[in-house]
C-alpha atoms as a PDB file:
ATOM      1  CA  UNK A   1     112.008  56.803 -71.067  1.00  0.00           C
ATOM      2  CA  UNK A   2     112.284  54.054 -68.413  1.00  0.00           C
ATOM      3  CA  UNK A   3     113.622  50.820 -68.541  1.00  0.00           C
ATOM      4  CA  UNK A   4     110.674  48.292 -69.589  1.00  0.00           C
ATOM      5  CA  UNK A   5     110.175  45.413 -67.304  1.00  0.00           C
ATOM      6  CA  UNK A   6     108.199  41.938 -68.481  1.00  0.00           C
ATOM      7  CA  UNK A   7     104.699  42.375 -67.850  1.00  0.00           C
ATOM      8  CA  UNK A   8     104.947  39.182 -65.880  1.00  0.00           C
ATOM      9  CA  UNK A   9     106.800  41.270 -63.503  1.00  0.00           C
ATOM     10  CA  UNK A  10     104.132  44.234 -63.635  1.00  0.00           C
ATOM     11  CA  UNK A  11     101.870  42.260 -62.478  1.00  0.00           C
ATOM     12  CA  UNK A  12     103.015  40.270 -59.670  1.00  0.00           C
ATOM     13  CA  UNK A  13     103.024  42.174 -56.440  1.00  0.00           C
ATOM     14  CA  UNK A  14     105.898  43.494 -54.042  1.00  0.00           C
ATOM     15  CA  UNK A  15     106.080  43.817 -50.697  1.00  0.00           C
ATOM     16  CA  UNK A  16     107.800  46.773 -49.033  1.00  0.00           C
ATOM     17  CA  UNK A  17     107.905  48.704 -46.061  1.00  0.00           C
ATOM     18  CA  UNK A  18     109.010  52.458 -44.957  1.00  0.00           C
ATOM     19  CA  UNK A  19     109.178  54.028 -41.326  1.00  0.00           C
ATOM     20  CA  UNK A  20     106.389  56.162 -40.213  1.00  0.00           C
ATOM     21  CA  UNK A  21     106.534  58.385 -36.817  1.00  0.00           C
ATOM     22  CA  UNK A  22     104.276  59.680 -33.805  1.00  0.00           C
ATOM     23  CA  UNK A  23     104.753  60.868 -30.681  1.00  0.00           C
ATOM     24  CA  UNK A  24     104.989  57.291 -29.390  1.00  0.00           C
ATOM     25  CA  UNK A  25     107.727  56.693 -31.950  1.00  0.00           C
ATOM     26  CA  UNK A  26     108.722  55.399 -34.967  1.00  0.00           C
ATOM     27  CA  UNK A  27     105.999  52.528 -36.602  1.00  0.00           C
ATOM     28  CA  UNK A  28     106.588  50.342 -39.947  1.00  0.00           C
ATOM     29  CA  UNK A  29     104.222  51.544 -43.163  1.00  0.00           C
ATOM     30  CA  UNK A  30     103.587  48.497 -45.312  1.00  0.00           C
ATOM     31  CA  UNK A  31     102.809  48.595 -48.808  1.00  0.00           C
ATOM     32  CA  UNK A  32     102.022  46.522 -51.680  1.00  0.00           C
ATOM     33  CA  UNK A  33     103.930  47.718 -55.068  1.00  0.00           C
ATOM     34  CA  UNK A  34     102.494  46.642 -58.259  1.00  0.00           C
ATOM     35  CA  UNK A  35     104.100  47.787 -61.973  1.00  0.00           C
ATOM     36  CA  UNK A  36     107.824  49.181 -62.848  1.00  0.00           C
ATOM     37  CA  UNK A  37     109.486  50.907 -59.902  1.00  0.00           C
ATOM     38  CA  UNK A  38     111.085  53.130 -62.374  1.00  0.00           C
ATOM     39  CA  UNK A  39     107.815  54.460 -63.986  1.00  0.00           C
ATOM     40  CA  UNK A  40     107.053  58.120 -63.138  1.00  0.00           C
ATOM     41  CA  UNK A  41     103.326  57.974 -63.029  1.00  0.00           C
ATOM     42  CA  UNK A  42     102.432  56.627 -59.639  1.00  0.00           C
ATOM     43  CA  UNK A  43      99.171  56.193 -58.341  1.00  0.00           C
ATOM     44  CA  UNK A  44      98.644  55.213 -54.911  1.00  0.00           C
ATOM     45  CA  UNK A  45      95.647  53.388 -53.834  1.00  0.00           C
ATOM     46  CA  UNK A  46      94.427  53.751 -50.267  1.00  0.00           C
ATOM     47  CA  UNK A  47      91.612  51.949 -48.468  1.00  0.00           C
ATOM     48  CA  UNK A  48      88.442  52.302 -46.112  1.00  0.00           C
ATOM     49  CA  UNK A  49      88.354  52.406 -42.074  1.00  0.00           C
ATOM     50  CA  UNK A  50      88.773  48.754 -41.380  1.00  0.00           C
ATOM     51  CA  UNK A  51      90.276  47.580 -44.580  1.00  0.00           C
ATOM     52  CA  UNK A  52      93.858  47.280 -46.304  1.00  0.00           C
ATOM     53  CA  UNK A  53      95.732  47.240 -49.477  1.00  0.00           C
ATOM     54  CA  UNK A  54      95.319  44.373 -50.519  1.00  0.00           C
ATOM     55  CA  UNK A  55      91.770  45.512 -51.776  1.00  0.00           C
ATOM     56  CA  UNK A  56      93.086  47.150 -54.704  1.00  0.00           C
ATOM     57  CA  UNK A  57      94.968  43.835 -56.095  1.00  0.00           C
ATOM     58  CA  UNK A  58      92.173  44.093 -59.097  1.00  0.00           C
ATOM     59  CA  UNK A  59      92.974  47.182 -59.901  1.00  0.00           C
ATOM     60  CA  UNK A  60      96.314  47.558 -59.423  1.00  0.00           C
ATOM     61  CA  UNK A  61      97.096  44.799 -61.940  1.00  0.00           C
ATOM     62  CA  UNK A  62      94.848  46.587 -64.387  1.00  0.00           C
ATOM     63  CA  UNK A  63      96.694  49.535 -63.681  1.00  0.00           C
ATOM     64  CA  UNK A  64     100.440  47.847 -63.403  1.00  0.00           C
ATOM     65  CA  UNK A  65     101.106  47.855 -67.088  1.00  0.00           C
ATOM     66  CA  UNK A  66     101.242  51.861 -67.610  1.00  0.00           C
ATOM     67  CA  UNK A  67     102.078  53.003 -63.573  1.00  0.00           C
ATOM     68  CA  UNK A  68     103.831  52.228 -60.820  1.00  0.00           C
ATOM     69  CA  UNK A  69     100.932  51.288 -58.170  1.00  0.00           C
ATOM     70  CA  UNK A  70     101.470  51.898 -54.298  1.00  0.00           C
ATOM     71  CA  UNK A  71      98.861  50.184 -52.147  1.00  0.00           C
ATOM     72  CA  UNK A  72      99.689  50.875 -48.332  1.00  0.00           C
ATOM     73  CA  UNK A  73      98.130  49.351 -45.239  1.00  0.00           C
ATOM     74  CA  UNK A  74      97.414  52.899 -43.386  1.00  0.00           C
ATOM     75  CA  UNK A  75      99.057  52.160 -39.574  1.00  0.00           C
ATOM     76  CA  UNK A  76      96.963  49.759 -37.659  1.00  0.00           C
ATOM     77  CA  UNK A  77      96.167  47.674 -40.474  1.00  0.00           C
ATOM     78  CA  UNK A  78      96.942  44.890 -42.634  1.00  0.00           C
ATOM     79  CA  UNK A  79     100.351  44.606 -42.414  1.00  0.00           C
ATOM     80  CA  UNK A  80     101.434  47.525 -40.572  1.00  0.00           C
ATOM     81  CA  UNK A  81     102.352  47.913 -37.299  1.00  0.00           C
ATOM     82  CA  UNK A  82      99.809  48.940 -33.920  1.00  0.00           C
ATOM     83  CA  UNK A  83     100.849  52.530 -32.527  1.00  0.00           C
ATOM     84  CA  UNK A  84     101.665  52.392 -28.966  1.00  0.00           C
ATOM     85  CA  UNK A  85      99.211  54.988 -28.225  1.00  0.00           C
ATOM     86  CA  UNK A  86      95.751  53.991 -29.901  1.00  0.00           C
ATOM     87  CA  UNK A  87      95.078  58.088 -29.122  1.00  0.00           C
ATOM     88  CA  UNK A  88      97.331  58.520 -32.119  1.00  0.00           C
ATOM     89  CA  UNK A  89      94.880  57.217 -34.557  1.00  0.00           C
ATOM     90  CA  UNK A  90      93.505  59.608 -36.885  1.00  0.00           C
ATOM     91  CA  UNK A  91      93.647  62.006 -40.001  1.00  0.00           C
ATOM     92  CA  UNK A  92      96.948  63.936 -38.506  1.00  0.00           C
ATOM     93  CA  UNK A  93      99.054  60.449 -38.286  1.00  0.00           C
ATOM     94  CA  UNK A  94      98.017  59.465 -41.734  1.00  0.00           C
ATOM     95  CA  UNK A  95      98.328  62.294 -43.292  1.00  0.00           C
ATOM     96  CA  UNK A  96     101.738  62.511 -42.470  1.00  0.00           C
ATOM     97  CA  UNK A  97     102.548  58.701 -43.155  1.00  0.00           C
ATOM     98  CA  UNK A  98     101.167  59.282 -46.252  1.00  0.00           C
ATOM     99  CA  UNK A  99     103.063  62.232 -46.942  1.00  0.00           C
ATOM    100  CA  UNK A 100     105.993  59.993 -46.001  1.00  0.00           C
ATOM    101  CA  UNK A 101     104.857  57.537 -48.457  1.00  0.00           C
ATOM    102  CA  UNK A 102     105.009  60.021 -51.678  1.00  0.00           C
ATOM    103  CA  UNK A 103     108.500  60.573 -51.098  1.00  0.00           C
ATOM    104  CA  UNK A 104     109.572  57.559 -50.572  1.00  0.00           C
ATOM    105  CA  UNK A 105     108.325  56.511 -53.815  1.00  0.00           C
ATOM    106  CA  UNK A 106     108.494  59.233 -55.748  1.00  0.00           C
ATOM    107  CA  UNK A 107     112.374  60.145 -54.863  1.00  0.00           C
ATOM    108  CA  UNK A 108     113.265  56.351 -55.132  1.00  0.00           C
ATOM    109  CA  UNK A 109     112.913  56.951 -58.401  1.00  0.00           C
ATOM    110  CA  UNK A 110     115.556  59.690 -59.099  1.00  0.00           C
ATOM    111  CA  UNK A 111     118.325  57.212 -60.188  1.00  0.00           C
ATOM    112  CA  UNK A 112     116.086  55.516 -62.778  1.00  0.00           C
ATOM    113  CA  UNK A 113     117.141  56.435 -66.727  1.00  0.00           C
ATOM    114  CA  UNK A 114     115.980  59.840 -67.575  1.00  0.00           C
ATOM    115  CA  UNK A 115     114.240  60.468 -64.126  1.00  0.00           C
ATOM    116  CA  UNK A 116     114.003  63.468 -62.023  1.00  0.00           C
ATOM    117  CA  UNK A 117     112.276  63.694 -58.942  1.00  0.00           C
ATOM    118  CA  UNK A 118     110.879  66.517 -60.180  1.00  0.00           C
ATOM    119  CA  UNK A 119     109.406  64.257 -63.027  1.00  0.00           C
ATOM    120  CA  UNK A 120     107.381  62.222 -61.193  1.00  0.00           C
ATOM    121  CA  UNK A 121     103.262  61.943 -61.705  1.00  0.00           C
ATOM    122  CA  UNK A 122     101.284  61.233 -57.959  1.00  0.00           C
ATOM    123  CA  UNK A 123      97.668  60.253 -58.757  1.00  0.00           C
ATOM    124  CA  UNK A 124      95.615  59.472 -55.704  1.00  0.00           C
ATOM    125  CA  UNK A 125      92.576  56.707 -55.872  1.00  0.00           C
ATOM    126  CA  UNK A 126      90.997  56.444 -52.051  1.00  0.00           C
ATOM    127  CA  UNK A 127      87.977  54.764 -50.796  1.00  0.00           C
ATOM    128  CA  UNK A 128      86.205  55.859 -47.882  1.00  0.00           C
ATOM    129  CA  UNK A 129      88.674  56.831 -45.391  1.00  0.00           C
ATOM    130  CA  UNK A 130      91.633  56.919 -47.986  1.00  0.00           C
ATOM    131  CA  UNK A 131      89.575  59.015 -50.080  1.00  0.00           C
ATOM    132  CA  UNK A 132      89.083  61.606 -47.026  1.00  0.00           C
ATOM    133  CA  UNK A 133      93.322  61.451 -46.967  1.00  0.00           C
ATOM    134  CA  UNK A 134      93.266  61.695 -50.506  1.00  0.00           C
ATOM    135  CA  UNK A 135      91.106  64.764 -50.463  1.00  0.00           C
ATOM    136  CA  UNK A 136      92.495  66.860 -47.603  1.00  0.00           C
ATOM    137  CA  UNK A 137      96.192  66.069 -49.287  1.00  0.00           C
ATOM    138  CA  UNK A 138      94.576  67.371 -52.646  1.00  0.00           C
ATOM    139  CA  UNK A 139      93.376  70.348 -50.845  1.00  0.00           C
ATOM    140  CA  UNK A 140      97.083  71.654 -49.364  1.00  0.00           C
ATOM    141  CA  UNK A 141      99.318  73.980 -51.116  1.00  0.00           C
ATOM    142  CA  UNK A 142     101.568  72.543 -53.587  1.00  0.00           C
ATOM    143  CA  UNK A 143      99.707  69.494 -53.275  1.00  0.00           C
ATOM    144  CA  UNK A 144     101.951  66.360 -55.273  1.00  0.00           C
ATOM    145  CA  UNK A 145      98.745  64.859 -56.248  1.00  0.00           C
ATOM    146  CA  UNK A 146      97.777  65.501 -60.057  1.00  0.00           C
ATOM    147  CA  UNK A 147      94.190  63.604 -60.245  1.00  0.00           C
ATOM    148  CA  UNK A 148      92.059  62.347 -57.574  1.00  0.00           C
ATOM    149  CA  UNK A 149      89.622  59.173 -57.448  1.00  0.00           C
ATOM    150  CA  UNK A 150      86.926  59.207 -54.732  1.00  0.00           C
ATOM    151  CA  UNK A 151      85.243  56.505 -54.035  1.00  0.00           C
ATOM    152  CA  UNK A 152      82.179  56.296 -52.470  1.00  0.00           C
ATOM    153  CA  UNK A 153      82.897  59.471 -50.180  1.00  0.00           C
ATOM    154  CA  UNK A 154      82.850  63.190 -49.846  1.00  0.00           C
ATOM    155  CA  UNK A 155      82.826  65.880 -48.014  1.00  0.00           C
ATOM    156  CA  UNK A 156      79.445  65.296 -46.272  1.00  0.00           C
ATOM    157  CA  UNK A 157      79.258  61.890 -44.097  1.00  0.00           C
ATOM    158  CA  UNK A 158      76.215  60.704 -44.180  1.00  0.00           C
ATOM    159  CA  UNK A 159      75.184  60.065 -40.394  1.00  0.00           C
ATOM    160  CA  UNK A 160      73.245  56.693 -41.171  1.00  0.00           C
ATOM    161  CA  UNK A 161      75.846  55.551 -42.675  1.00  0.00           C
ATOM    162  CA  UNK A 162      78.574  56.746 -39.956  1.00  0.00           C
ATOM    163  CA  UNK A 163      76.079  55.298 -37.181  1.00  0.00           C
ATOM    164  CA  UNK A 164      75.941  51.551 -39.445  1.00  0.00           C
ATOM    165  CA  UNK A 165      80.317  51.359 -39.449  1.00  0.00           C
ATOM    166  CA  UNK A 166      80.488  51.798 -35.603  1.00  0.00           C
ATOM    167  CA  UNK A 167      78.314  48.722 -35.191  1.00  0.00           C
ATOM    168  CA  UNK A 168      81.214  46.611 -35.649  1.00  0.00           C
ATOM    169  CA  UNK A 169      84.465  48.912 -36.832  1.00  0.00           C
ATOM    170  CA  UNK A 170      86.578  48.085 -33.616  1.00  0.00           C
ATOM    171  CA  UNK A 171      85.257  44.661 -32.954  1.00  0.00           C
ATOM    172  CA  UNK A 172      87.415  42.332 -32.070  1.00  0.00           C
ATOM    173  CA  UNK A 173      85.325  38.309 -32.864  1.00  0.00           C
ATOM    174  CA  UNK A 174      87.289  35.178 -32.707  1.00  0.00           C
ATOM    175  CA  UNK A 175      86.895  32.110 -35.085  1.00  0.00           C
ATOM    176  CA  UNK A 176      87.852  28.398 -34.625  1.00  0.00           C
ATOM    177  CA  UNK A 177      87.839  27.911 -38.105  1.00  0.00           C
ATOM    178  CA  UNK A 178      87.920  29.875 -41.495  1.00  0.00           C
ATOM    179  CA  UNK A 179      84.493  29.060 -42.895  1.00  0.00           C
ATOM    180  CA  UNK A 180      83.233  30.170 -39.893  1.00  0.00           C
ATOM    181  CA  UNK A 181      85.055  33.873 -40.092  1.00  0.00           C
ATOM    182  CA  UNK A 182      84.334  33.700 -43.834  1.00  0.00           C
ATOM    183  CA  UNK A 183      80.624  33.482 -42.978  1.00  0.00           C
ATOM    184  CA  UNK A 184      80.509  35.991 -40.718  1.00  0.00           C
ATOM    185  CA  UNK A 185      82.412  38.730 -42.712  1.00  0.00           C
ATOM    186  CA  UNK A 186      80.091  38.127 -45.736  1.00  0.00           C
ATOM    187  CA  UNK A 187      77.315  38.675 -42.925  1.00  0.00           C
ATOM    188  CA  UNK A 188      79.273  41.788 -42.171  1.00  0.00           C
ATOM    189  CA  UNK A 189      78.773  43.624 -45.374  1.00  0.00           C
ATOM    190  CA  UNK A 190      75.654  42.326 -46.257  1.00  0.00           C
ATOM    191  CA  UNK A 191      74.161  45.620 -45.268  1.00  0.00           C
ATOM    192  CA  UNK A 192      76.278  47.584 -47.429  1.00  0.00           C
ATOM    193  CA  UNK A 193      73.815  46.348 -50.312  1.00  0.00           C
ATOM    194  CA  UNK A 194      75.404  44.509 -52.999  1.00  0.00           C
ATOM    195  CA  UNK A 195      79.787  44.986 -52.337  1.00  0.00           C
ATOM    196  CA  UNK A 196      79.782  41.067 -51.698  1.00  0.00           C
ATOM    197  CA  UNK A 197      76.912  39.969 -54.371  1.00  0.00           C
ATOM    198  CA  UNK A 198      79.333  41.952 -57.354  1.00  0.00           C
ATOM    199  CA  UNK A 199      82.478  39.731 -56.686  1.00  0.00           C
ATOM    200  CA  UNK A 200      82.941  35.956 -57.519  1.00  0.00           C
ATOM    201  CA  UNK A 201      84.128  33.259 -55.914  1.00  0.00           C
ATOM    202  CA  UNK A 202      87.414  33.971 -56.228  1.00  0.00           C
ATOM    203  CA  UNK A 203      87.337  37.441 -55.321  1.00  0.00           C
ATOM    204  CA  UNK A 204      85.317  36.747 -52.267  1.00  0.00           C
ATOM    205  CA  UNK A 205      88.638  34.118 -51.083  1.00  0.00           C
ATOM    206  CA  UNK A 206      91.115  36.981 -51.959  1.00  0.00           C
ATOM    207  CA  UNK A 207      88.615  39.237 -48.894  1.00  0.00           C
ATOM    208  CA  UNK A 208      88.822  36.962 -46.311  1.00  0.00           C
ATOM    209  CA  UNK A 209      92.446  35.839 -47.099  1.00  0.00           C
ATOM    210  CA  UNK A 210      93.658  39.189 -46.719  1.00  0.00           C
ATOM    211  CA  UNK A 211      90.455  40.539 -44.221  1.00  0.00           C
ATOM    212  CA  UNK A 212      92.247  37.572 -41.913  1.00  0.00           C
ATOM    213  CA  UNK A 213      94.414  37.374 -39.100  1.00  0.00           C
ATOM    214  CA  UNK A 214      95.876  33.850 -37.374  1.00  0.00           C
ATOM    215  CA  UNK A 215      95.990  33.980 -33.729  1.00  0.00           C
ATOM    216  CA  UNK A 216      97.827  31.707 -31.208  1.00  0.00           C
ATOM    217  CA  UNK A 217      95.649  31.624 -28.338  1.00  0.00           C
ATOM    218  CA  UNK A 218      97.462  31.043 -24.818  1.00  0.00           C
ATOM    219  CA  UNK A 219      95.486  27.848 -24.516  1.00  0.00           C
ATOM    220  CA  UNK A 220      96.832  26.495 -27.634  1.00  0.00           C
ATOM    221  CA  UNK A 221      94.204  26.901 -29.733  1.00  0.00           C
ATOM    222  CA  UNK A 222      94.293  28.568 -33.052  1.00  0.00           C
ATOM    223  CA  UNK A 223      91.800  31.392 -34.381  1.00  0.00           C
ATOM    224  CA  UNK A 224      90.810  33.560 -36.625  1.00  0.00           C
ATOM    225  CA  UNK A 225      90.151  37.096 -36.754  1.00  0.00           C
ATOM    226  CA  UNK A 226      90.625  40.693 -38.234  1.00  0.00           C
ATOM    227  CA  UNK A 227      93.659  42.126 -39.596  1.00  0.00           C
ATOM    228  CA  UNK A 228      93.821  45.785 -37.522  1.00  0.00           C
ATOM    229  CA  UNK A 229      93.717  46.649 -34.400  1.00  0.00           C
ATOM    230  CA  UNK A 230      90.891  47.036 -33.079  1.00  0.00           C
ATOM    231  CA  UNK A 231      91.827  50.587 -31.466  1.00  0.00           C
ATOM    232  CA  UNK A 232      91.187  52.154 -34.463  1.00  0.00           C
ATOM    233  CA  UNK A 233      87.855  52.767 -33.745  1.00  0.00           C
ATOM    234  CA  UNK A 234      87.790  53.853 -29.963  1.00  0.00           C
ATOM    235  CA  UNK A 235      86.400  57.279 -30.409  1.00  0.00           C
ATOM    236  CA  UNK A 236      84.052  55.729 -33.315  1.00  0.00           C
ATOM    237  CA  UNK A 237      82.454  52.515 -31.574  1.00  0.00           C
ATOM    238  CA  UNK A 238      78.970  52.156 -30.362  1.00  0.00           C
ATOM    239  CA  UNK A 239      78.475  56.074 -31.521  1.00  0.00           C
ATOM    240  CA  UNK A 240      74.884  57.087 -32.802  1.00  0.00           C
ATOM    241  CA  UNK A 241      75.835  60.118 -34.951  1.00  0.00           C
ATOM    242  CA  UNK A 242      72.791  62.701 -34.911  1.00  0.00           C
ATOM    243  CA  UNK A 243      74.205  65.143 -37.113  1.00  0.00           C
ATOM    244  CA  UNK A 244      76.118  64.318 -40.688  1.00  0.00           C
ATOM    245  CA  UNK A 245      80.098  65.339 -40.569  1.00  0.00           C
ATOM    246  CA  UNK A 246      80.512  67.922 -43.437  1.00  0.00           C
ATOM    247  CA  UNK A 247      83.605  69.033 -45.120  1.00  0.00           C
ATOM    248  CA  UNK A 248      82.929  71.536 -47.912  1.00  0.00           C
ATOM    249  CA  UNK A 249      85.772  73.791 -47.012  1.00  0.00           C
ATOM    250  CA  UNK A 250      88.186  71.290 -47.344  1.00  0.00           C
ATOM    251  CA  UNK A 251      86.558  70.176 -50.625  1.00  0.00           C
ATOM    252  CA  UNK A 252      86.112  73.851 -51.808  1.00  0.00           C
ATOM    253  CA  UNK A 253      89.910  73.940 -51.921  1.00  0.00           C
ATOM    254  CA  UNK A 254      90.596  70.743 -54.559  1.00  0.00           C
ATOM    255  CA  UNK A 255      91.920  72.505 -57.318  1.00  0.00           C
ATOM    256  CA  UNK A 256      92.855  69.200 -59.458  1.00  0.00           C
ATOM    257  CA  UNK A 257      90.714  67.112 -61.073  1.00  0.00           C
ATOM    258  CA  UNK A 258      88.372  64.428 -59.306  1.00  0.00           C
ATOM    259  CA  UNK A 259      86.720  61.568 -60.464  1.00  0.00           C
ATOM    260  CA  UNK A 260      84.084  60.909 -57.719  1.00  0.00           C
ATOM    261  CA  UNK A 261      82.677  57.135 -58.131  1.00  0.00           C
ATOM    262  CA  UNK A 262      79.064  56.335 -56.122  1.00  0.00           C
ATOM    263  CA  UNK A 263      77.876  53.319 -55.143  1.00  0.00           C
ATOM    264  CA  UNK A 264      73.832  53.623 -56.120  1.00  0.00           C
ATOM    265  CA  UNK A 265      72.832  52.100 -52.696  1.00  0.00           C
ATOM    266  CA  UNK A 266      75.484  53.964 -50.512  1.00  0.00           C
ATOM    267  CA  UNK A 267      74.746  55.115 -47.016  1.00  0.00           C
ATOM    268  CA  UNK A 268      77.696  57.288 -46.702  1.00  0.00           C
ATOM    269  CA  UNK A 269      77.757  59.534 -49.818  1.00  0.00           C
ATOM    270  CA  UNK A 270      74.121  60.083 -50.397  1.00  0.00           C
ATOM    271  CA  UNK A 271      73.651  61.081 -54.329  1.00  0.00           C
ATOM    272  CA  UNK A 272      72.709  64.593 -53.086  1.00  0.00           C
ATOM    273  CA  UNK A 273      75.540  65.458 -51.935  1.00  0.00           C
ATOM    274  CA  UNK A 274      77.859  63.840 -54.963  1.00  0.00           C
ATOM    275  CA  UNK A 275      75.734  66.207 -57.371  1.00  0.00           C
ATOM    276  CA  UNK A 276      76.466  69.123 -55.248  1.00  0.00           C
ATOM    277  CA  UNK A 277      80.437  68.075 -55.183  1.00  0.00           C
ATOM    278  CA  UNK A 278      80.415  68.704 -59.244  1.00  0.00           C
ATOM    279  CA  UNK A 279      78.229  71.941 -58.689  1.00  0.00           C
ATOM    280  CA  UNK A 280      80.763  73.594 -56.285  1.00  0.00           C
ATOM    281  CA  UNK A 281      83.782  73.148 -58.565  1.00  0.00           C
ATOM    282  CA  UNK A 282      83.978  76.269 -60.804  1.00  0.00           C
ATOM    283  CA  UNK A 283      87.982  76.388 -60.561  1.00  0.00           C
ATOM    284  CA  UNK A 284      89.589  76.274 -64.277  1.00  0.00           C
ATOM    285  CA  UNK A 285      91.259  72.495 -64.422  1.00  0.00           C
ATOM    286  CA  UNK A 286      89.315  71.246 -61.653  1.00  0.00           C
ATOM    287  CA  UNK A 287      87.161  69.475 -63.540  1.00  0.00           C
ATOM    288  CA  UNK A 288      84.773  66.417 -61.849  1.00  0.00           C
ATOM    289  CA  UNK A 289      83.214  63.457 -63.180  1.00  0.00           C
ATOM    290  CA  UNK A 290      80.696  61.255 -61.619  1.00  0.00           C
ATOM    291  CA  UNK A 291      79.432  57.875 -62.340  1.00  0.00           C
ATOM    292  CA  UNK A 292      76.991  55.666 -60.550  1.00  0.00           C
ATOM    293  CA  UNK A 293      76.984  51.856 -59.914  1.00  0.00           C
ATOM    294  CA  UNK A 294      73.929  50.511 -59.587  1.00  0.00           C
ATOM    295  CA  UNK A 295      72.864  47.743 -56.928  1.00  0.00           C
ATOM    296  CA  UNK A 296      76.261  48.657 -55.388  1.00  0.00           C
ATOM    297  CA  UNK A 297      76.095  50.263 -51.845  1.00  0.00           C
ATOM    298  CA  UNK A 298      79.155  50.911 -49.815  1.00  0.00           C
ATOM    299  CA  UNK A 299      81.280  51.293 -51.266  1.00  0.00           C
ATOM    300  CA  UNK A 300      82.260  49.971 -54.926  1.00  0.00           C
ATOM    301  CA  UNK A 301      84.903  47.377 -54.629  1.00  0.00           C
ATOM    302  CA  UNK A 302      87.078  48.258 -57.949  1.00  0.00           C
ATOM    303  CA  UNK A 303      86.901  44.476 -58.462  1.00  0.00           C
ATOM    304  CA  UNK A 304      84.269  44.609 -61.364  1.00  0.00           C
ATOM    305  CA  UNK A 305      85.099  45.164 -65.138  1.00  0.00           C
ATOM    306  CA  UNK A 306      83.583  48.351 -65.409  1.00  0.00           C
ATOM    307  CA  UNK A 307      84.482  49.961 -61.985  1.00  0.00           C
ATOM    308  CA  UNK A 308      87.961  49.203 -62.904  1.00  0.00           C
ATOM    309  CA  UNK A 309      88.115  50.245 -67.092  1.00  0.00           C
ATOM    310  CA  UNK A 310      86.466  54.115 -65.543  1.00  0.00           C
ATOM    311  CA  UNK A 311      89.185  54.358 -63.397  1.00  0.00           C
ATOM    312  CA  UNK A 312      91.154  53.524 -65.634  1.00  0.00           C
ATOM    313  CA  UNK A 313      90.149  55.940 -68.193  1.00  0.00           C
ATOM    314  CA  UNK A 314      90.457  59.245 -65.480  1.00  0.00           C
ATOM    315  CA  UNK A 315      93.739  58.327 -64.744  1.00  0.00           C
ATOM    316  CA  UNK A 316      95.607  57.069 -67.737  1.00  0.00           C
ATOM    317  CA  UNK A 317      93.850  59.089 -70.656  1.00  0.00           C
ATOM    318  CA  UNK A 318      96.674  61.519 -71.028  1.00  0.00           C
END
């Protein structure tokens, strides 16, 4: 057993760091920590393209009371730092930042009472683009990862959808005033259906606050804008995708299982192709659920009551 910590302490968040590196060198990982660092069962939470930790505070304080929950800004994001060489953006750097990650939290625990490193539990919850990491990490040899949440993603990218996110991943707008950015990202994913329309008041602050960047302009003046860098997206802006990006052998390969969540209205992960992701899974263990939210495009922000009490369920029913 591990030591027990107040649940006051659970559930307020930590911030830490670890020290990721490319071929432009070494680059701070940031990540929020939410539950008792001692706690074997870890489940890290990683988000979409343009997005950040900080979208999981919902569930992670759901989650807090019975795991350790690890909620990174991927590089380029949130809180992380810009690589040097924006060429350095993509699946191969985060996969191995990620990889960094897992040990990092998973051997910090080996001093803890009655902990091994050998012990420890990796569950995986990624949406969008962290559900991509999440799945090709599932897919390696001797994967760490025990269960895997996908949300609102698979291994066919829907090519609408793909055409819709390089509209405006990689822009870089400028606001004199928060109402005025707050305005404009609600704008932003209006066309993602209902992700906005499904969060309150409250929730919607917690976006922008953490969507947000201050700037101090070289004129004095003091703006508002995104927290990544806008690099992310330079092979991805402006591009009209004519044919859909398809992973099945990558997906074929999952041998753990995968609790694949849809958002009804969704662009990206067309319900097609979520019916066929259960269908291909005939591997003993590798069981898949799926469950639809209704009015909810893309993708399902894990703010909601039930969004939060099915993941939930996957990951902590044993």
């Amino acid at each position: 057993m591990h030591a027990v910590t107040p649940d006051s302490d659970l559930c307020t968040p930590r911030s830490a760091s670890l020290q990721g590196f490319s071929a432009s060198g070494f680059h701070r990982i940031a990540y929020t920590e939410w539950g008792d660092p001692g706690n074997p069962h870890v489940i890290v939470c990683a988000h979409g393209l343009t997005r950040n930790g900080r979208d999981f505070d919902w569930l992670a304080r759901h989650l807090a009371r019975d795991a350790r929950v690890v909620c990174p800004d991927i590089v380029g994001r949130g809180d992380s730092d810009w690589l040097a060489d924006p060429a350095q953006y993509g699946y191969p750097q985060y996969l191995a930042d990620m990889t960094a990650l897992i040990a990092r939290v998973t051997t910090s625990q080996v001093n803890t009472p009655a902990h091994t490193a050998a012990s420890a539990r990796v569950d995986w919850v990624g949406t969008s683009m962290g559900g991509l990491i999440g799945m090709m990490l599932a897919a390696a040899p001797r994967t760490p990862i025990r269960r895997l949440v996908m949300n609102d993603i698979g291994p066919v990218l829907a090519r609408e959808g793909l055409t819709r996110i390089a509209t405006y991943a990689g822009s870089d707008p400028r606001f004199d005033s928060v109402e005025a950015f707050a305005a404009w990202l609600g704008e932003l994913f209006r066309p993602w259906g209902a992700f906005t329309a499904a969060l309150t008041d409250v929730q919607l602050q917690h976006l922008v606050r953490y969507s947000m960047r201050t700037f101090d302009d070289a004129d004095g003046r003091t703006t508002f804008g995104l927290r990544y860098d806008p690099a992310i997206a330079d092979g991805f802006r402006g591009k009209v995708f004519e044919r859909d990006i398809e992973l099945w052998p990558i997906w074929d390969t999952v041998e753990i299982p995968v609790l694949i969540l849809r958002g009804a209205e969704s662009e990206i992960l067309r319900s097609d192709t979520a019916r066929m992701m259960c269908e291909r899974r005939p591997t003993p263990g590798a069981s898949t659920a799926l469950l639809e939210f209704t009015g909810i495009g893309h993708a399902p922000a894990l703010a909601d009551a039930d969004q939060i009490a099915a993941v939930a369920a996957f990951l902590l029913e044993d």
